[in-house]
C-alpha atoms as a PDB file:
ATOM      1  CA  UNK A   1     -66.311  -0.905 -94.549  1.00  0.00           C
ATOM      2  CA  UNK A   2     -62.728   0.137 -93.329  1.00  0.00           C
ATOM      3  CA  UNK A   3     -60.562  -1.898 -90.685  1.00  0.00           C
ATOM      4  CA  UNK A   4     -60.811  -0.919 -87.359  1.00  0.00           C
ATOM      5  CA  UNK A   5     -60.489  -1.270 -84.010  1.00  0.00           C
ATOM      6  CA  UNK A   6     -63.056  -2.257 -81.494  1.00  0.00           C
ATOM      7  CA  UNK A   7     -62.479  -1.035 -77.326  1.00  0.00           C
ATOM      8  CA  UNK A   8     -64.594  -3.363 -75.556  1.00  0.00           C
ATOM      9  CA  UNK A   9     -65.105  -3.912 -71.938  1.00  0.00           C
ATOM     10  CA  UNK A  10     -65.238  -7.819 -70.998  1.00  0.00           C
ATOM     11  CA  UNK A  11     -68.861  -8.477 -68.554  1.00  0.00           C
ATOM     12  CA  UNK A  12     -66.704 -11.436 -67.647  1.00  0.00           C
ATOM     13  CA  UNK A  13     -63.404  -9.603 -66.103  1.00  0.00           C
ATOM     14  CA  UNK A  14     -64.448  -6.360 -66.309  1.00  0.00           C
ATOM     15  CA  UNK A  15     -60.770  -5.748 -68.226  1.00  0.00           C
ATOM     16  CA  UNK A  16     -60.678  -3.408 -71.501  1.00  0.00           C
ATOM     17  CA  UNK A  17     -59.886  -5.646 -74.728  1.00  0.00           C
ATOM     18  CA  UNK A  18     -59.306  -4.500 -78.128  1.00  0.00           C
ATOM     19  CA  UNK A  19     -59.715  -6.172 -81.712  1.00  0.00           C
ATOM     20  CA  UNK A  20     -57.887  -5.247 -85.111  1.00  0.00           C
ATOM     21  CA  UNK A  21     -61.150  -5.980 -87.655  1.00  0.00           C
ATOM     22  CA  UNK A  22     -59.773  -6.212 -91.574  1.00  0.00           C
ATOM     23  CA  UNK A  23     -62.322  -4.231 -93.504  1.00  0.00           C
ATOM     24  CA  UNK A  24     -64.368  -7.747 -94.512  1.00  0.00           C
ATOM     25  CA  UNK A  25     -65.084  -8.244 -90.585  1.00  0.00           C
ATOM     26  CA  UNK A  26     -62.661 -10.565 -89.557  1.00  0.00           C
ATOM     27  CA  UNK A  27     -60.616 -10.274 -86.731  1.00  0.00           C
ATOM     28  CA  UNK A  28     -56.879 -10.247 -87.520  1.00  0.00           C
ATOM     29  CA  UNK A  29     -55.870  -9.187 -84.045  1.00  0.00           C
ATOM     30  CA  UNK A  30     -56.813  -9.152 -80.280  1.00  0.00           C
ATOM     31  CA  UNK A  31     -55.566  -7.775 -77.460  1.00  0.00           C
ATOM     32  CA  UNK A  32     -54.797  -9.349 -73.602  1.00  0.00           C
ATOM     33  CA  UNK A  33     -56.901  -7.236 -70.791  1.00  0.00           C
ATOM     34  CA  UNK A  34     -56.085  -4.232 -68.992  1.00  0.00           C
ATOM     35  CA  UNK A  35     -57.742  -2.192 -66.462  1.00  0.00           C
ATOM     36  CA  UNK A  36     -57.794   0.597 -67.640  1.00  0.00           C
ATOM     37  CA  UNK A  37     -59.349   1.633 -70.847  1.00  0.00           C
ATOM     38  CA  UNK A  38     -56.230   4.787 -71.123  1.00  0.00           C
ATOM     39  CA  UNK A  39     -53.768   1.422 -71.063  1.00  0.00           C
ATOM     40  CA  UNK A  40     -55.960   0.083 -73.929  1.00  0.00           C
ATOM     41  CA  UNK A  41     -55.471   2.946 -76.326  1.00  0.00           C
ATOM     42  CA  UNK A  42     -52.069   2.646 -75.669  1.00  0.00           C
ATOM     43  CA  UNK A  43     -51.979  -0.388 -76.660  1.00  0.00           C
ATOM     44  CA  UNK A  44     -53.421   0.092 -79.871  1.00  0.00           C
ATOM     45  CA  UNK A  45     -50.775   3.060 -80.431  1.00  0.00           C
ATOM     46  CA  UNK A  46     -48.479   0.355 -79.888  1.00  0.00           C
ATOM     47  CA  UNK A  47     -49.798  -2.031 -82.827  1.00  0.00           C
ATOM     48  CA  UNK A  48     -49.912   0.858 -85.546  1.00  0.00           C
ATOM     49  CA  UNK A  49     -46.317   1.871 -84.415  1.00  0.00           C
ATOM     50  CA  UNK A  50     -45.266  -1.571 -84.003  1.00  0.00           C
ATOM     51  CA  UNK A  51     -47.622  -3.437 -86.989  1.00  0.00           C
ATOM     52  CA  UNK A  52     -45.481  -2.424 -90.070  1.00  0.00           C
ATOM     53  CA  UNK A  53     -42.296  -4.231 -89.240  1.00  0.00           C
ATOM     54  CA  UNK A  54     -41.910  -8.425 -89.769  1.00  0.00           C
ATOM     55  CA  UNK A  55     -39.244  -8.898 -87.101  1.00  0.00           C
ATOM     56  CA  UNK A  56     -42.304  -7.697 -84.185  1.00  0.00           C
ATOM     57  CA  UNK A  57     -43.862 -11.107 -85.432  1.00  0.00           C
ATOM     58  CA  UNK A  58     -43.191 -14.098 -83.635  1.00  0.00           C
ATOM     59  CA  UNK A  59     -44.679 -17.085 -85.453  1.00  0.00           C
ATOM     60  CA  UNK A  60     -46.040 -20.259 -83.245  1.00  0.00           C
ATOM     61  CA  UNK A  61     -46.175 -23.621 -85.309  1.00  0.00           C
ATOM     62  CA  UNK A  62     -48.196 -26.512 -83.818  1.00  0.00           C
ATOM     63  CA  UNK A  63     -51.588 -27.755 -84.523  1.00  0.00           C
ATOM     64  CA  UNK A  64     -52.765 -24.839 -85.492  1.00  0.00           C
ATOM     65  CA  UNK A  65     -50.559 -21.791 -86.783  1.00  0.00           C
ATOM     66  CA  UNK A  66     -50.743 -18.854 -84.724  1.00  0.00           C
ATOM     67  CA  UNK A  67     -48.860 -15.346 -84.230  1.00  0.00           C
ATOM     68  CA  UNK A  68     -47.432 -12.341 -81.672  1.00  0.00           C
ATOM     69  CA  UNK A  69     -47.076  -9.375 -82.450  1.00  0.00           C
ATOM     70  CA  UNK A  70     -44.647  -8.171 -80.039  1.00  0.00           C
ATOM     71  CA  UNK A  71     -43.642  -4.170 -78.894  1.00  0.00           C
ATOM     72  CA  UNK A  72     -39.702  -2.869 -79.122  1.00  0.00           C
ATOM     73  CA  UNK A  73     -39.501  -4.284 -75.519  1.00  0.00           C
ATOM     74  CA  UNK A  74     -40.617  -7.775 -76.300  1.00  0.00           C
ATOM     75  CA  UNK A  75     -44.085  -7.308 -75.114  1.00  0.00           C
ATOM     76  CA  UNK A  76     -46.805  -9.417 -76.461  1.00  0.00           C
ATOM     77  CA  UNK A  77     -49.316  -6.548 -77.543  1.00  0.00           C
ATOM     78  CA  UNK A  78     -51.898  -8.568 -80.046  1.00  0.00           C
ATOM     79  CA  UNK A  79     -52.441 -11.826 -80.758  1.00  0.00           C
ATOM     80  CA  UNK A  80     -53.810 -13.735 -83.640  1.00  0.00           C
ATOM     81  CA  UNK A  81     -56.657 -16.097 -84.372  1.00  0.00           C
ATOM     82  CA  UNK A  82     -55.834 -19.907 -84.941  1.00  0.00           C
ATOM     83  CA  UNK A  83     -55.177 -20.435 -88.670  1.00  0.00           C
ATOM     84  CA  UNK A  84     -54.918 -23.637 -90.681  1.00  0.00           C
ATOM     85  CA  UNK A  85     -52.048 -23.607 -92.347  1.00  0.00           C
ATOM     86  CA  UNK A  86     -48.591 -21.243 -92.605  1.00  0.00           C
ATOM     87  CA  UNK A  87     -49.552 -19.684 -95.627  1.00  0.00           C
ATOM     88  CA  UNK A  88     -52.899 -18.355 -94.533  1.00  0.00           C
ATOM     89  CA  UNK A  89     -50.839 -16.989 -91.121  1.00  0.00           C
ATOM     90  CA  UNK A  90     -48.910 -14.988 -93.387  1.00  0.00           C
ATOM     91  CA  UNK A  91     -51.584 -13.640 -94.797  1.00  0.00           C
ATOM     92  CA  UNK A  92     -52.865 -12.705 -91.507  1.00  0.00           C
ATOM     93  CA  UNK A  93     -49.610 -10.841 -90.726  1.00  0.00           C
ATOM     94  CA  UNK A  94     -49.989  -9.238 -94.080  1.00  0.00           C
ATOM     95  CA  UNK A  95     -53.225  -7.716 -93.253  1.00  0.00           C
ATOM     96  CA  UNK A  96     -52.364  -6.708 -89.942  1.00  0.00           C
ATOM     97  CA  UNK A  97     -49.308  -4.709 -91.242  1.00  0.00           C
ATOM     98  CA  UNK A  98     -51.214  -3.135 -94.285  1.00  0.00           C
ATOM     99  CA  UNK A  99     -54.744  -2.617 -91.554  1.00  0.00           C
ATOM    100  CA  UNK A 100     -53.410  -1.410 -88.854  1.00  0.00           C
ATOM    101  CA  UNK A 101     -51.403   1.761 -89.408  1.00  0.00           C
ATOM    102  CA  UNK A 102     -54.363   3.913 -90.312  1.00  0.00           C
ATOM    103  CA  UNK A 103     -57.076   1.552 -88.754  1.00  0.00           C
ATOM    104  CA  UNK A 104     -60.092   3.777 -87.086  1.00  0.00           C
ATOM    105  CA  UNK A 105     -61.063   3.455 -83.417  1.00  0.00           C
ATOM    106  CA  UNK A 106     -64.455   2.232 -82.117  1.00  0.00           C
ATOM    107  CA  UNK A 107     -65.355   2.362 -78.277  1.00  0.00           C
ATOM    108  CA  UNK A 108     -68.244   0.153 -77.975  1.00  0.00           C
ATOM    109  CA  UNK A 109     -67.423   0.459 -74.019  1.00  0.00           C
END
């Protein structure tokens, strides 16, 4: 299995979501909602343009360790899942820059 990501529509909001899966499953990145599913896939254009450089990632200490991953224009575009310690963040951020680039896209709307 590859990494990809996932389009989803949310029953709850009725907003288009994505999520970044690493090729073991796991969800390395998620998106905030839009309305639109055409504002969705541009937001994923904007992780695999945005993905490969560190200085897009903002880094959030506090009980858990979390991360941003932020457009040119400061934009939060994906976020990450709660991790346990810095280390494993930065392997998050890791996977995210090596997934997302050439990641596939799956519309399960």
């Amino acid at each position: 299995m590859s990494s990809k990501f996932e389009i989803f529509k949310s029953p709850r909001d009725f907003q288009y979501y994505f999520r970044l899966k690493a090729s073991n499953g796991q969800i390395i990145l998620a998106s905030e909602g839009y309305t639109t599913k055409q504002g969705c896939q541009n937001g994923i254009a904007s992780v695999k343009v945005n993905s490969p450089y560190d200085s897009r990632y903002e880094r959030k200490n506090g009980i858990t360790y979390t991360f941003n991953l932020k457009a040119a224009n400061g934009e939060i575009i994906g976020r990450s899942e709660s991790y346990t310690t810095s280390q494993a963040r930065e392997n998050g951020i890791a996977s995210v820059k090596v997934n997302a680039p050439s990641a596939g896209i799956v519309d399960l709307s």
